[in-house]
ModelCIF file with pLDDT and N, C-alpha, C, O atoms, coordinates in Angstrom:
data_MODEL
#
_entry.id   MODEL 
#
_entity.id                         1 
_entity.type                       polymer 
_entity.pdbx_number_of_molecules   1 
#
_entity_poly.entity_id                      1 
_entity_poly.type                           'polypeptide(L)' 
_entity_poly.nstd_linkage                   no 
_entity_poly.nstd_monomer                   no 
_entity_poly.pdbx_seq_one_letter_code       
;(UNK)(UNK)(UNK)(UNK)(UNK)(UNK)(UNK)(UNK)(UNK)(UNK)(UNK)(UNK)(UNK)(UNK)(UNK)(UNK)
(UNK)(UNK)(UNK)(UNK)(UNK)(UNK)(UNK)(UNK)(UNK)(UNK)(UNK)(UNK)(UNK)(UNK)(UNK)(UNK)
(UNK)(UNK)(UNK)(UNK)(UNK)(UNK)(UNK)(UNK)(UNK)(UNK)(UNK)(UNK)(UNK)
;
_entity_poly.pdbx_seq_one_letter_code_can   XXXXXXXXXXXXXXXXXXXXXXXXXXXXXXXXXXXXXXXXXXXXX 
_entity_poly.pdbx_strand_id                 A 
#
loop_
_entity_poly_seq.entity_id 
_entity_poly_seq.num 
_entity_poly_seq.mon_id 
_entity_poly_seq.hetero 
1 1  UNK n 
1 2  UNK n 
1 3  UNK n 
1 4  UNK n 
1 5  UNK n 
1 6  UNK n 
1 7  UNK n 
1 8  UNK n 
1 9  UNK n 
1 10 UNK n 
1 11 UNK n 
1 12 UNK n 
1 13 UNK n 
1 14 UNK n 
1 15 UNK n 
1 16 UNK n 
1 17 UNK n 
1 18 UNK n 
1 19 UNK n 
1 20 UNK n 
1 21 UNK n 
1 22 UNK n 
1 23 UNK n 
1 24 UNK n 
1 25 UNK n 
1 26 UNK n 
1 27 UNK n 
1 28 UNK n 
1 29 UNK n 
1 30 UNK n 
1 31 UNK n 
1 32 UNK n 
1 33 UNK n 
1 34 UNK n 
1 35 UNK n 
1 36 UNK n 
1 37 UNK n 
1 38 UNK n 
1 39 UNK n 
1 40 UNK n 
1 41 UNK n 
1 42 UNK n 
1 43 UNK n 
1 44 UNK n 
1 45 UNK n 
#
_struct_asym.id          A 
_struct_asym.entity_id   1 
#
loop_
_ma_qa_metric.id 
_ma_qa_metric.mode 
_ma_qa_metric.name 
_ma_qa_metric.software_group_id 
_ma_qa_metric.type 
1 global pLDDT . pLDDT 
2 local  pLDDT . pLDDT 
#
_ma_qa_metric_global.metric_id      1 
_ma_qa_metric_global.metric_value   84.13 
_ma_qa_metric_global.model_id       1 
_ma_qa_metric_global.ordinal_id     1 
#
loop_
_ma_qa_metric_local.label_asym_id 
_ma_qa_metric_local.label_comp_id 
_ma_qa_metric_local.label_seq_id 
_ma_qa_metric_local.metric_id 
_ma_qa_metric_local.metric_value 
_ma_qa_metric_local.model_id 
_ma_qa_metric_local.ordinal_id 
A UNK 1  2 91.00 1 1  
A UNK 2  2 91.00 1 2  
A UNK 3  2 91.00 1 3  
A UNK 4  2 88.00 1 4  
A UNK 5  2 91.00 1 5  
A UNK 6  2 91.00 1 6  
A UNK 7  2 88.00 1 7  
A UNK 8  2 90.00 1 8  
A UNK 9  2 93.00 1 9  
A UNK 10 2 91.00 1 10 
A UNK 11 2 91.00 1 11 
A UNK 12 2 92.00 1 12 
A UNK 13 2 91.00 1 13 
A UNK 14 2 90.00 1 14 
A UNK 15 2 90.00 1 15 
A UNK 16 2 90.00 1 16 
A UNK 17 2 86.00 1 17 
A UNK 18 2 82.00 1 18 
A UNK 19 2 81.00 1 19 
A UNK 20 2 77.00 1 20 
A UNK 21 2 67.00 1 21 
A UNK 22 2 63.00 1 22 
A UNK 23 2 56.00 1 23 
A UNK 24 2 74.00 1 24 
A UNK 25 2 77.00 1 25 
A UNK 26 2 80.00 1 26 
A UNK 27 2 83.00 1 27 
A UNK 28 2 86.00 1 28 
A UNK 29 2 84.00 1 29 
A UNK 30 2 84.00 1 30 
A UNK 31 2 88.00 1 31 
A UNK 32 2 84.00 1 32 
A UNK 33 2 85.00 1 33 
A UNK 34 2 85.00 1 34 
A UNK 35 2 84.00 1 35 
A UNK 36 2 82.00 1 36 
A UNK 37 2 78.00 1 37 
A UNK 38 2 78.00 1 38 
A UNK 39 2 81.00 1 39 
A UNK 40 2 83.00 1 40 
A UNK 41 2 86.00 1 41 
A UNK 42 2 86.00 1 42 
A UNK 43 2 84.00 1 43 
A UNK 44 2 84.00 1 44 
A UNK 45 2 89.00 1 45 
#
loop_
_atom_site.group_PDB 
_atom_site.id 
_atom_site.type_symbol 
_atom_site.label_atom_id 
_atom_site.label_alt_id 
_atom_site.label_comp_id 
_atom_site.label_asym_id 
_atom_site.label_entity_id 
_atom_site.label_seq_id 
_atom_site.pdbx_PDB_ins_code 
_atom_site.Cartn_x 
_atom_site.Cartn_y 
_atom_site.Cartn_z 
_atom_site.occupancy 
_atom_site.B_iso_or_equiv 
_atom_site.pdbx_formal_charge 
_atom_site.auth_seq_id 
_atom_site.auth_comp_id 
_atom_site.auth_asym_id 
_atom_site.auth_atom_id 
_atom_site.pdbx_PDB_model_num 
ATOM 1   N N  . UNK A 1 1  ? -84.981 -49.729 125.620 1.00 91.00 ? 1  UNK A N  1 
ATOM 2   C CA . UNK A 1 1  ? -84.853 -48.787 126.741 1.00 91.00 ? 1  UNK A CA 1 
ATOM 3   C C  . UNK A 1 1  ? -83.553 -48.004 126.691 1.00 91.00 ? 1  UNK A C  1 
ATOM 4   O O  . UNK A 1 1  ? -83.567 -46.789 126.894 1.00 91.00 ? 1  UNK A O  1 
ATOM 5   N N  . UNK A 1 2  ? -82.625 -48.545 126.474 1.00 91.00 ? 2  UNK A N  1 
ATOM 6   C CA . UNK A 1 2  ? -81.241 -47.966 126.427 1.00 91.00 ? 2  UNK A CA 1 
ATOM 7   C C  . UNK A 1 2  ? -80.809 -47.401 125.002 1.00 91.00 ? 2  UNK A C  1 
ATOM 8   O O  . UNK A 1 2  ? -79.858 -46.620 125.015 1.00 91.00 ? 2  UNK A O  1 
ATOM 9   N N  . UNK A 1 3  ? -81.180 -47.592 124.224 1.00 91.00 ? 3  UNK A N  1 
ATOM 10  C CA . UNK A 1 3  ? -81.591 -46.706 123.021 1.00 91.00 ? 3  UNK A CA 1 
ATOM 11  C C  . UNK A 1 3  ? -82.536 -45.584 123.102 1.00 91.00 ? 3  UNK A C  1 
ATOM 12  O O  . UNK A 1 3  ? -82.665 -44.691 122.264 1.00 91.00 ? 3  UNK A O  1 
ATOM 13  N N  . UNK A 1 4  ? -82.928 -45.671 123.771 1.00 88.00 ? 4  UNK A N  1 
ATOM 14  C CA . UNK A 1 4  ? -83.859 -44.159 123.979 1.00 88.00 ? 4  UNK A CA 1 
ATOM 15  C C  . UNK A 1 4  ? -83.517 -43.581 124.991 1.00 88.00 ? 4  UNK A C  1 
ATOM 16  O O  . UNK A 1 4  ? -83.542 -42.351 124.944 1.00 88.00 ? 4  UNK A O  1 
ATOM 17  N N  . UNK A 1 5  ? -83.220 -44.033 125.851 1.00 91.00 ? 5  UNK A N  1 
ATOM 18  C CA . UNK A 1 5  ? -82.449 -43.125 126.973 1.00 91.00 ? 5  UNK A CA 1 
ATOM 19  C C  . UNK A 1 5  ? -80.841 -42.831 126.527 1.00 91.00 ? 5  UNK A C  1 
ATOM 20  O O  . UNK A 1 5  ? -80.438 -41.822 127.107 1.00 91.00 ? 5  UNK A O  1 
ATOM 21  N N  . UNK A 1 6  ? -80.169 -43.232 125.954 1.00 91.00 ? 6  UNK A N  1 
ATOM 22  C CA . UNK A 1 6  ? -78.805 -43.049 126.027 1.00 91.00 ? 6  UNK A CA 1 
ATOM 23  C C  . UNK A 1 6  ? -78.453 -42.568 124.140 1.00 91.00 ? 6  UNK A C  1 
ATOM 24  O O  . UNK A 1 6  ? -77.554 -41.844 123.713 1.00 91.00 ? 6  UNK A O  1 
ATOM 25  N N  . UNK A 1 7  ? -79.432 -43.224 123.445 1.00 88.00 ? 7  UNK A N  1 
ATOM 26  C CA . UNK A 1 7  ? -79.407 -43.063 121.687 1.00 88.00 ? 7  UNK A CA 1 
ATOM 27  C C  . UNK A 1 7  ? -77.938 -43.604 121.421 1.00 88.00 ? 7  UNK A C  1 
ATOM 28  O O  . UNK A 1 7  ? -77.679 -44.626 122.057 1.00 88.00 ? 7  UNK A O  1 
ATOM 29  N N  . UNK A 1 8  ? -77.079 -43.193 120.730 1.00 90.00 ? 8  UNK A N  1 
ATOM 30  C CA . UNK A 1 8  ? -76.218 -44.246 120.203 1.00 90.00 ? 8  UNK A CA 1 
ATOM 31  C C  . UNK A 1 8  ? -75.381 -45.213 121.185 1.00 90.00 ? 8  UNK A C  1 
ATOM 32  O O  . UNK A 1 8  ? -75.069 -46.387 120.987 1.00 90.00 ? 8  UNK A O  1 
ATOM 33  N N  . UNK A 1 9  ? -75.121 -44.448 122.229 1.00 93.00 ? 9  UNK A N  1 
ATOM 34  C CA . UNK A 1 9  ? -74.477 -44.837 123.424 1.00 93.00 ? 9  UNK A CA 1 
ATOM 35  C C  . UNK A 1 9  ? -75.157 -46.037 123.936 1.00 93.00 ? 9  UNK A C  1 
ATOM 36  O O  . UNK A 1 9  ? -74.544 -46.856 124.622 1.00 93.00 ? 9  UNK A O  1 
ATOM 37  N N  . UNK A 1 10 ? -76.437 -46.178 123.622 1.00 91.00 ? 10 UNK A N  1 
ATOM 38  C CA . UNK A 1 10 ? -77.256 -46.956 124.373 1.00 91.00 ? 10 UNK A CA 1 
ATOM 39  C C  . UNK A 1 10 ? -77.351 -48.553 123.266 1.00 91.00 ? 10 UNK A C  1 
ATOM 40  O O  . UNK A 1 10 ? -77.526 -49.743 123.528 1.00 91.00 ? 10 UNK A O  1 
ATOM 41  N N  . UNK A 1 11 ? -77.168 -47.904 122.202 1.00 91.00 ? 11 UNK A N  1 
ATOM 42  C CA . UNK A 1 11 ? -76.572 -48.915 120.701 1.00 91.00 ? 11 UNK A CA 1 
ATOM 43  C C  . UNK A 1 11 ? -75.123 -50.275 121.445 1.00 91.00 ? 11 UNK A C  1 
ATOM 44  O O  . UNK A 1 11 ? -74.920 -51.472 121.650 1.00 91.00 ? 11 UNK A O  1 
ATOM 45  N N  . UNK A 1 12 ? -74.546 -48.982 121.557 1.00 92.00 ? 12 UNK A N  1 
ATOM 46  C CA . UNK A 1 12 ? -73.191 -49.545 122.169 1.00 92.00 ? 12 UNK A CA 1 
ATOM 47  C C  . UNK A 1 12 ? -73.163 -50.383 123.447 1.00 92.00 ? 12 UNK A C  1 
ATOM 48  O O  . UNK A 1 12 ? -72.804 -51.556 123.339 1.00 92.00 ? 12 UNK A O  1 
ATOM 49  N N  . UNK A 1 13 ? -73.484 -49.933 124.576 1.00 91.00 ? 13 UNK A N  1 
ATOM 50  C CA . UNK A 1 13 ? -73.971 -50.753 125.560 1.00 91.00 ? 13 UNK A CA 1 
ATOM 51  C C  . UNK A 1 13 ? -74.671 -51.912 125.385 1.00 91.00 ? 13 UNK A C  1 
ATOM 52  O O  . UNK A 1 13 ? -74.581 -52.944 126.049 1.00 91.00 ? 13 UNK A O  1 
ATOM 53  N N  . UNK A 1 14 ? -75.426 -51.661 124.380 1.00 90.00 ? 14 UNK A N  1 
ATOM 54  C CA . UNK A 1 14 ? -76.386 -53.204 124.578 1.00 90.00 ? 14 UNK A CA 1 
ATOM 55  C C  . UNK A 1 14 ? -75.881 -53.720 123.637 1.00 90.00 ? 14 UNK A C  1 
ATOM 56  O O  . UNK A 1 14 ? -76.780 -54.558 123.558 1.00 90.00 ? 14 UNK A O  1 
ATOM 57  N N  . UNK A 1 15 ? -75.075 -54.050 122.628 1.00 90.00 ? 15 UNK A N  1 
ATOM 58  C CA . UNK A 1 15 ? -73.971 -54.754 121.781 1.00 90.00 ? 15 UNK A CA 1 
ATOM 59  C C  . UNK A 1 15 ? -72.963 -54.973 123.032 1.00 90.00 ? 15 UNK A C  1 
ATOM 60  O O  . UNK A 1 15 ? -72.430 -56.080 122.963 1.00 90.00 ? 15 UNK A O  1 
ATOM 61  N N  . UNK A 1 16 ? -72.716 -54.504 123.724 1.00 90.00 ? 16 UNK A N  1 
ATOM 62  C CA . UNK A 1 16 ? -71.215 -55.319 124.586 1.00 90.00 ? 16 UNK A CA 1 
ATOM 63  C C  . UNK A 1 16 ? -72.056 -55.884 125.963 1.00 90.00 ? 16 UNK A C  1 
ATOM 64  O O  . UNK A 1 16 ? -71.396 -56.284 126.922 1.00 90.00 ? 16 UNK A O  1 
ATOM 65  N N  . UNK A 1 17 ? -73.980 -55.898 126.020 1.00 86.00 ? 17 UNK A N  1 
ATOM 66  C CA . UNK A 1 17 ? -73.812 -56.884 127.002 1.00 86.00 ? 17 UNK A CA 1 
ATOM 67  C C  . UNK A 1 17 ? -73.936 -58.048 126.643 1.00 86.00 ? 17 UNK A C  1 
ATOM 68  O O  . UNK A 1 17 ? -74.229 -58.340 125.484 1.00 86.00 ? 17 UNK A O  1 
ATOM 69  N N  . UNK A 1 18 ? -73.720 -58.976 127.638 1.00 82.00 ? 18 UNK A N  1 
ATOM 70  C CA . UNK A 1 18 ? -73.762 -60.636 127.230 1.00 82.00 ? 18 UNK A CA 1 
ATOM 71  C C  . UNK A 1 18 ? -75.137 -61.108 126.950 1.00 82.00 ? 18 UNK A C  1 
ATOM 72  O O  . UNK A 1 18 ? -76.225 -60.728 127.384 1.00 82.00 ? 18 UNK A O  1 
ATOM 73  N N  . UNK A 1 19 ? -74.760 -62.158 126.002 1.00 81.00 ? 19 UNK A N  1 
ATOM 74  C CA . UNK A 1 19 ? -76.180 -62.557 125.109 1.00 81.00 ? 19 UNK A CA 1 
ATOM 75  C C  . UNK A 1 19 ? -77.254 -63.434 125.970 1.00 81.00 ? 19 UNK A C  1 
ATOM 76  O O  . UNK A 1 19 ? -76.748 -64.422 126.502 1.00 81.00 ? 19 UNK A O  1 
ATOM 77  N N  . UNK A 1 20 ? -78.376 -63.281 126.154 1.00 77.00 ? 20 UNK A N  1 
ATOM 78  C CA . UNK A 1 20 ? -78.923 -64.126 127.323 1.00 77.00 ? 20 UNK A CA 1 
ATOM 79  C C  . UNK A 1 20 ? -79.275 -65.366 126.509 1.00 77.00 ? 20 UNK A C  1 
ATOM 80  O O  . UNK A 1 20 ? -79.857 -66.244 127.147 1.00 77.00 ? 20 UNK A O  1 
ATOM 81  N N  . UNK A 1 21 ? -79.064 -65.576 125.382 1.00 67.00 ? 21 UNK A N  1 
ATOM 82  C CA . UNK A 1 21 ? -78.907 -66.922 124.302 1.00 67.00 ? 21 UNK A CA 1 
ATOM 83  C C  . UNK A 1 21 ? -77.894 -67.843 125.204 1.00 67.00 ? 21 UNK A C  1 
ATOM 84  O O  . UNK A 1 21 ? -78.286 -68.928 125.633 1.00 67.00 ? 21 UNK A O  1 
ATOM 85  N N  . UNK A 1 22 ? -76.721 -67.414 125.440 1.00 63.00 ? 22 UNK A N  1 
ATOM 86  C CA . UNK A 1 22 ? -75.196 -68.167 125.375 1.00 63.00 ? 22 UNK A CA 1 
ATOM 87  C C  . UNK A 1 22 ? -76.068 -69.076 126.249 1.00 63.00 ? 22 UNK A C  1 
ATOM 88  O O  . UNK A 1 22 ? -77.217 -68.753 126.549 1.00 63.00 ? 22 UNK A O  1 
ATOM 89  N N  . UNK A 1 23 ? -75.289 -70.642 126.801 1.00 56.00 ? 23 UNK A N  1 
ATOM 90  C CA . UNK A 1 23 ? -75.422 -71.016 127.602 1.00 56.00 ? 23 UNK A CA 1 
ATOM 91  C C  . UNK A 1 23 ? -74.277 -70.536 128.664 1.00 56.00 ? 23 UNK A C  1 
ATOM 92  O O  . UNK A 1 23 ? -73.415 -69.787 128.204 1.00 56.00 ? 23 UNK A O  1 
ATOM 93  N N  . UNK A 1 24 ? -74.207 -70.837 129.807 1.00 74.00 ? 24 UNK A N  1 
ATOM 94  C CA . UNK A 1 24 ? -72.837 -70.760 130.590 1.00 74.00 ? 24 UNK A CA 1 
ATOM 95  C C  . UNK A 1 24 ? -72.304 -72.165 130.827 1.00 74.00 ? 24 UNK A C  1 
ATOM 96  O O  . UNK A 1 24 ? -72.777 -73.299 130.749 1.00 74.00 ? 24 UNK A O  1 
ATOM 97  N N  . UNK A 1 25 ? -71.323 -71.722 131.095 1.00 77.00 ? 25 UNK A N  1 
ATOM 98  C CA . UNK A 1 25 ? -70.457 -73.391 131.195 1.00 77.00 ? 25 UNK A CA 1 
ATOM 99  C C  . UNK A 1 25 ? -69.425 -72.967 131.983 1.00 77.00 ? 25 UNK A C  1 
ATOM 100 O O  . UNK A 1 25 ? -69.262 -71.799 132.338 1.00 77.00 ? 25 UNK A O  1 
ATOM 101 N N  . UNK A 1 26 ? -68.649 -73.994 132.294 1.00 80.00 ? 26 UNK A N  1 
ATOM 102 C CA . UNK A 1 26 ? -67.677 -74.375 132.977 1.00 80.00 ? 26 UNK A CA 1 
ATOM 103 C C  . UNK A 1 26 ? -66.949 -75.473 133.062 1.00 80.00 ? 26 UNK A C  1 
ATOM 104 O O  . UNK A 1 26 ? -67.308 -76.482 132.456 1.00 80.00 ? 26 UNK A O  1 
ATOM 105 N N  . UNK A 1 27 ? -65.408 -75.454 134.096 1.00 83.00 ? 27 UNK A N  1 
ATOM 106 C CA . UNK A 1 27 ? -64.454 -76.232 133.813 1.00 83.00 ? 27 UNK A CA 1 
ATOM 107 C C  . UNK A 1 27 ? -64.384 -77.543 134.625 1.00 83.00 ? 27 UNK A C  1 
ATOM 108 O O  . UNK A 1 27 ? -64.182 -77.477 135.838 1.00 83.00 ? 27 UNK A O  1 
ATOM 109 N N  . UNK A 1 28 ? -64.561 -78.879 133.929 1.00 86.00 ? 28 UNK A N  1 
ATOM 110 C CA . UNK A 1 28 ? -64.747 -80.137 135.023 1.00 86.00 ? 28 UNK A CA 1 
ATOM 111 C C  . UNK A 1 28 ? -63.342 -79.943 135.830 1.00 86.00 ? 28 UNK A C  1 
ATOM 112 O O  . UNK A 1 28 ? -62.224 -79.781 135.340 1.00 86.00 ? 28 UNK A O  1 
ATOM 113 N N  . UNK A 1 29 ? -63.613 -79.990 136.838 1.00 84.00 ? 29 UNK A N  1 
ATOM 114 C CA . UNK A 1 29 ? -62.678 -80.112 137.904 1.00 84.00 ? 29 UNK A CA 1 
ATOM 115 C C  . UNK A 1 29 ? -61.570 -81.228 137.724 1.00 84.00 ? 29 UNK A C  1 
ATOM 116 O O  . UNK A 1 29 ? -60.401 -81.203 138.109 1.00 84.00 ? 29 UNK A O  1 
ATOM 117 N N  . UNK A 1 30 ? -62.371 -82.380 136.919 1.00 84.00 ? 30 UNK A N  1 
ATOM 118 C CA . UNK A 1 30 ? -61.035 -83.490 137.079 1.00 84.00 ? 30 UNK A CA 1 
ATOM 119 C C  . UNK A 1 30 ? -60.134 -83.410 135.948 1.00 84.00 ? 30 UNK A C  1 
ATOM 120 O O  . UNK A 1 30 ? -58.914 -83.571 135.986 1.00 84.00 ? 30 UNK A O  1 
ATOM 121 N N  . UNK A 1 31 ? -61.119 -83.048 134.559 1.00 88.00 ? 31 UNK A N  1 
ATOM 122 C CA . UNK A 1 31 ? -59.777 -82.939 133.424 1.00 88.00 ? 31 UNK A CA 1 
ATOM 123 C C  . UNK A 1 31 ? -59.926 -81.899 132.618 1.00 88.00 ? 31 UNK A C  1 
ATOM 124 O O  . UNK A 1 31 ? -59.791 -81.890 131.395 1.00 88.00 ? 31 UNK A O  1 
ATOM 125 N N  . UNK A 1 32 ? -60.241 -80.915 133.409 1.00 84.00 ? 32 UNK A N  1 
ATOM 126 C CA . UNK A 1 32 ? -60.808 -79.491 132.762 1.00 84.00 ? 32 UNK A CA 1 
ATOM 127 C C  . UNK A 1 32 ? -61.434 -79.545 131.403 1.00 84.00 ? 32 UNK A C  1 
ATOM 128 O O  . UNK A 1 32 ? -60.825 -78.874 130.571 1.00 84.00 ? 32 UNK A O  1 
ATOM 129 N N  . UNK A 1 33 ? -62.135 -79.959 131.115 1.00 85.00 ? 33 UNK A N  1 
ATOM 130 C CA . UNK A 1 33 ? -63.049 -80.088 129.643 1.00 85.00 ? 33 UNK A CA 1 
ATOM 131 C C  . UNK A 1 33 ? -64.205 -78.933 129.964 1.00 85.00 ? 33 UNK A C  1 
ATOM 132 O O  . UNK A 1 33 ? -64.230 -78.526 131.126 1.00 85.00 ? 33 UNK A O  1 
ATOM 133 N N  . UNK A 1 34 ? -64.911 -78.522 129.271 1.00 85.00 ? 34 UNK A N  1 
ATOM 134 C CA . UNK A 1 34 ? -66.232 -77.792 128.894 1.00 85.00 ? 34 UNK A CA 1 
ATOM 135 C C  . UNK A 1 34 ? -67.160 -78.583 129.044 1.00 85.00 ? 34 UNK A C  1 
ATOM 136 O O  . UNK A 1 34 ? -67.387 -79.510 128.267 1.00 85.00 ? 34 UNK A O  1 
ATOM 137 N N  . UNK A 1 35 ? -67.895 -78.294 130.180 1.00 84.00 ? 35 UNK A N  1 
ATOM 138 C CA . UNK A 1 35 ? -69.099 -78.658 130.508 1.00 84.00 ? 35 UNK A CA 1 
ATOM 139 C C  . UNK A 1 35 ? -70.492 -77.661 131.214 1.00 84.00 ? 35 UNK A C  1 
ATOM 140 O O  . UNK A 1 35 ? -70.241 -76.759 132.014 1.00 84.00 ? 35 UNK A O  1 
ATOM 141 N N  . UNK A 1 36 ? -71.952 -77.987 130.779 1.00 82.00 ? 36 UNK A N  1 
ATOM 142 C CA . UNK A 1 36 ? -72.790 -76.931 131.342 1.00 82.00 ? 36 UNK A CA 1 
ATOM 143 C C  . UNK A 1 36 ? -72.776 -76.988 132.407 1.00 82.00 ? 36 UNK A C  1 
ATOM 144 O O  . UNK A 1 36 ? -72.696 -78.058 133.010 1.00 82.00 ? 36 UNK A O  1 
ATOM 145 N N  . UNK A 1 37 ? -72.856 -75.758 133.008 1.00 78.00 ? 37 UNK A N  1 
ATOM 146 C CA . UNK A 1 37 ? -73.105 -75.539 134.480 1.00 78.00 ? 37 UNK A CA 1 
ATOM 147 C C  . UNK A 1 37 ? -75.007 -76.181 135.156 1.00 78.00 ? 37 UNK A C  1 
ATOM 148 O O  . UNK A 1 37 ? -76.172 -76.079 134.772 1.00 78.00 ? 37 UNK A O  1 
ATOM 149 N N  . UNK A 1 38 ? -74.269 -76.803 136.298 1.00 78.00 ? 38 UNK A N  1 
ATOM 150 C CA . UNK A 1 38 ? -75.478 -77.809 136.596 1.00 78.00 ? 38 UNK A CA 1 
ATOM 151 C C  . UNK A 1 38 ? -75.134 -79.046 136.123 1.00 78.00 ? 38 UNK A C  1 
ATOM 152 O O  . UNK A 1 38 ? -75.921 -79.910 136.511 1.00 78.00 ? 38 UNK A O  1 
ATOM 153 N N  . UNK A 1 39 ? -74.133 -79.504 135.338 1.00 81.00 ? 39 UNK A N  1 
ATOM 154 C CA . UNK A 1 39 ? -74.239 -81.163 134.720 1.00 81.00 ? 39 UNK A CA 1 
ATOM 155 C C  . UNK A 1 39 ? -74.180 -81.791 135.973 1.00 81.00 ? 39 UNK A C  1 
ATOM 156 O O  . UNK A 1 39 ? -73.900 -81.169 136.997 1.00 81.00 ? 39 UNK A O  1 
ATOM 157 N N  . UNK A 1 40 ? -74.504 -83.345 135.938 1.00 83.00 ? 40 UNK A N  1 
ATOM 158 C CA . UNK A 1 40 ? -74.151 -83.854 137.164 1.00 83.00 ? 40 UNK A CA 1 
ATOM 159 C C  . UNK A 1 40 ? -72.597 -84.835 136.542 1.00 83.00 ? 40 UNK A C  1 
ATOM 160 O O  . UNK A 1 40 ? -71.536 -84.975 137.151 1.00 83.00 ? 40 UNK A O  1 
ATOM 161 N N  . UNK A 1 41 ? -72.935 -85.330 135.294 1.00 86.00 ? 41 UNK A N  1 
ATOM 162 C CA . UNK A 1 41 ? -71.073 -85.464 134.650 1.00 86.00 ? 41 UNK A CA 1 
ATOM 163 C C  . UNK A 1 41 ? -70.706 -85.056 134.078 1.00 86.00 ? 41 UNK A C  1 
ATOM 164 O O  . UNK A 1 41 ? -71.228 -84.170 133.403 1.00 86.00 ? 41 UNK A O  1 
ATOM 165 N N  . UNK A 1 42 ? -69.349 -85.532 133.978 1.00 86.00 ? 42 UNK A N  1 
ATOM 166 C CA . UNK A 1 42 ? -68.674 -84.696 132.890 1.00 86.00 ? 42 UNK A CA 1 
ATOM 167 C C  . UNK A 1 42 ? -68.621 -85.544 131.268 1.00 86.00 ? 42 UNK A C  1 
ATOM 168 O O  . UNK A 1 42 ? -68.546 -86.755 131.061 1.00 86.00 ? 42 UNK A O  1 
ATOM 169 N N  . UNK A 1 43 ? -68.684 -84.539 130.390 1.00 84.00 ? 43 UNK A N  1 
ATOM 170 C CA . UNK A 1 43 ? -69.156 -85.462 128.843 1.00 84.00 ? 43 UNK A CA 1 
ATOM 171 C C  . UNK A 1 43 ? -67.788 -86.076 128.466 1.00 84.00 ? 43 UNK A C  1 
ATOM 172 O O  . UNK A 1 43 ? -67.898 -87.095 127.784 1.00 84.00 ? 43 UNK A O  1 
ATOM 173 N N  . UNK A 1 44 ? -66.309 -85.627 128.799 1.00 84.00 ? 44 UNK A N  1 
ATOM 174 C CA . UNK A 1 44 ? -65.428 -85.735 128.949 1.00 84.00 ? 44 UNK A CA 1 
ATOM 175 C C  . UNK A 1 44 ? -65.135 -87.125 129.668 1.00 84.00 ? 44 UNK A C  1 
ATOM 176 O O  . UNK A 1 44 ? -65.117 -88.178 129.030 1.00 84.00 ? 44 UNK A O  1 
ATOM 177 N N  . UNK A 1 45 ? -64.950 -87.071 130.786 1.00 89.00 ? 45 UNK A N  1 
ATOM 178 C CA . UNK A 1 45 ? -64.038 -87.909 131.767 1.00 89.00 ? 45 UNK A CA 1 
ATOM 179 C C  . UNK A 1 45 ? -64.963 -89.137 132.296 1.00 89.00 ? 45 UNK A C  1 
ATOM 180 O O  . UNK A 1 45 ? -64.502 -89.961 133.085 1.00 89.00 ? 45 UNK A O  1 
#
């Protein structure tokens, strides 16, 4: 869609949005480690 409406511009845009692959994550509150968002623990602590 954004390649045809926008042509290279639209190249560019959709290279700098975020990958809907990634997971998201976040920081455990008690010893800041990397953990998925939603865990109920931390893999860490």
């Amino acid at each position: 869609t954004w390649a045809m409406v926008l042509g290279p511009f639209g190249w560019l845009l959709v290279a700098l949005l975020p990958s809907a692959h990634e997971a998201k994550s976040a920081r455990c509150p008690h010893c800041a480690g990397v953990l998925a968002v939603g865990s109920a623990q931390c893999g860490h602590c």
